[in-house]
Protein backbone atom coordinates (compact mmCIF):
# COMPACT_ATOMS: atom_id res chain seq x y z
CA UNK A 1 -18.98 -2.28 -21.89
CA UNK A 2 -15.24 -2.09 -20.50
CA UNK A 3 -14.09 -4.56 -18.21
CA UNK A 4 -13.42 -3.44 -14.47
CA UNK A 5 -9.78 -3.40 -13.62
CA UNK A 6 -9.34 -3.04 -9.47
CA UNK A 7 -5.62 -1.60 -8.71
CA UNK A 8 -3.99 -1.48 -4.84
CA UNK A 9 -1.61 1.87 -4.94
CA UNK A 10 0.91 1.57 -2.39
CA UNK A 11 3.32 4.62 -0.50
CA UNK A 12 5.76 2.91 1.27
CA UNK A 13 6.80 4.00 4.54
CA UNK A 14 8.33 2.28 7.72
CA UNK A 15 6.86 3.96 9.54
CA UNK A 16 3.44 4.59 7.69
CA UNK A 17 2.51 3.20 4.60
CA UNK A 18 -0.51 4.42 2.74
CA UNK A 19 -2.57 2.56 0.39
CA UNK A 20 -5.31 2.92 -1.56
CA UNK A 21 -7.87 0.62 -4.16
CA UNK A 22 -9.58 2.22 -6.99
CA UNK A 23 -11.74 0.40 -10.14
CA UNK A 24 -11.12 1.27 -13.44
CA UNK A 25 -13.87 0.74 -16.41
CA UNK A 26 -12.70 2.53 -19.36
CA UNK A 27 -11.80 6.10 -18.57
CA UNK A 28 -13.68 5.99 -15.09
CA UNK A 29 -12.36 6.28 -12.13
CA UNK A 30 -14.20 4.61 -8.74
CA UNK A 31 -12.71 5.05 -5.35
CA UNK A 32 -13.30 1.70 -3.38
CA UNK A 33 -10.86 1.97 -0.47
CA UNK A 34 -7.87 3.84 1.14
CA UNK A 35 -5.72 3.52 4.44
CA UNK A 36 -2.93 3.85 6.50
CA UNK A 37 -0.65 0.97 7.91
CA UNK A 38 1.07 2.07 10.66
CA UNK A 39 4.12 0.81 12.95
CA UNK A 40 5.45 1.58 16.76
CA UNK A 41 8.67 3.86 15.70
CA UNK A 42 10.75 2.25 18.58
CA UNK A 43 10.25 -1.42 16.69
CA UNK A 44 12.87 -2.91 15.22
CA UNK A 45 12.75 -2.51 11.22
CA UNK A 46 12.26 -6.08 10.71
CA UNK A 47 9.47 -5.72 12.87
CA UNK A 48 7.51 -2.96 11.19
CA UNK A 49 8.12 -4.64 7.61
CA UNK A 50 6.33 -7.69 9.20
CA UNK A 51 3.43 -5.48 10.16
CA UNK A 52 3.45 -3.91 6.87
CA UNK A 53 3.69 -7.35 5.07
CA UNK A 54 0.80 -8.73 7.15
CA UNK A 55 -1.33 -5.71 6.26
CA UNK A 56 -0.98 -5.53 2.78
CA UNK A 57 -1.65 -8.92 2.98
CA UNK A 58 -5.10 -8.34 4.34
CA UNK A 59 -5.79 -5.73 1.81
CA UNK A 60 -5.21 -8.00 -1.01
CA UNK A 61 -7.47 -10.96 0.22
CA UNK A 62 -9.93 -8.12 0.87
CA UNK A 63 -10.00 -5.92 -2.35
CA UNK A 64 -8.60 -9.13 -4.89
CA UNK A 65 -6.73 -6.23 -7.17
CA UNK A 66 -5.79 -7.37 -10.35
CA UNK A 67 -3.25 -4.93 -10.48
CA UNK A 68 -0.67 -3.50 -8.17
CA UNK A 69 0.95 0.10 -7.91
CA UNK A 70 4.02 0.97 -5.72
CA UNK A 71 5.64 4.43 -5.33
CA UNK A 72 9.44 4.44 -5.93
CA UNK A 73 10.75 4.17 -2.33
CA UNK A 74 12.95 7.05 -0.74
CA UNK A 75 15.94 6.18 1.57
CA UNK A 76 17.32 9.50 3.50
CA UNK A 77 20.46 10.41 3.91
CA UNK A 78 20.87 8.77 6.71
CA UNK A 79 19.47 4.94 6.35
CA UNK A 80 18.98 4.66 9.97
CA UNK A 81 16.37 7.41 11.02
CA UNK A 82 13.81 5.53 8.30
């Protein structure tokens, strides 16, 4: 029998960030978790990447992946509206 690999996907956002866990044994697929992390839009970026930080945190000591996943992240044309 295949071992079970658990992965943590991550979409980045500052102001929401999206996440989900899945196992993999062999060529199946097992949803275990999924959320959003979201931040007050009128907090300072620093801010919201602490919330983020903290969060993700939580979801690792939760889910223990073995693996990790993050999408590429996408800066607009204009830096400070993210």
């Amino acid at each position: 029998m295949a071992a079970t690999v658990r992965i943590l996907g991550i979409d980045p956002g500052s102001r929401v960030t999206g996440f989900g866990v899945i196992d993999v044994r062999g060529r199946d697929h097992f949803y275990v978790a999924s959320g959003c992390i979201k931040t007050p839009a009128d907090a300072p970026l620093a801010d919201r990447i602490a919330v983020i930080v903290r969060h993700i945190g939580e979801v690792v000591a939760v889910y223990k992946p073995q693996q990790a996943a993050v999408e590429q992240v996408f800066v607009n044309v204009n830096p400070a509206s993210t």
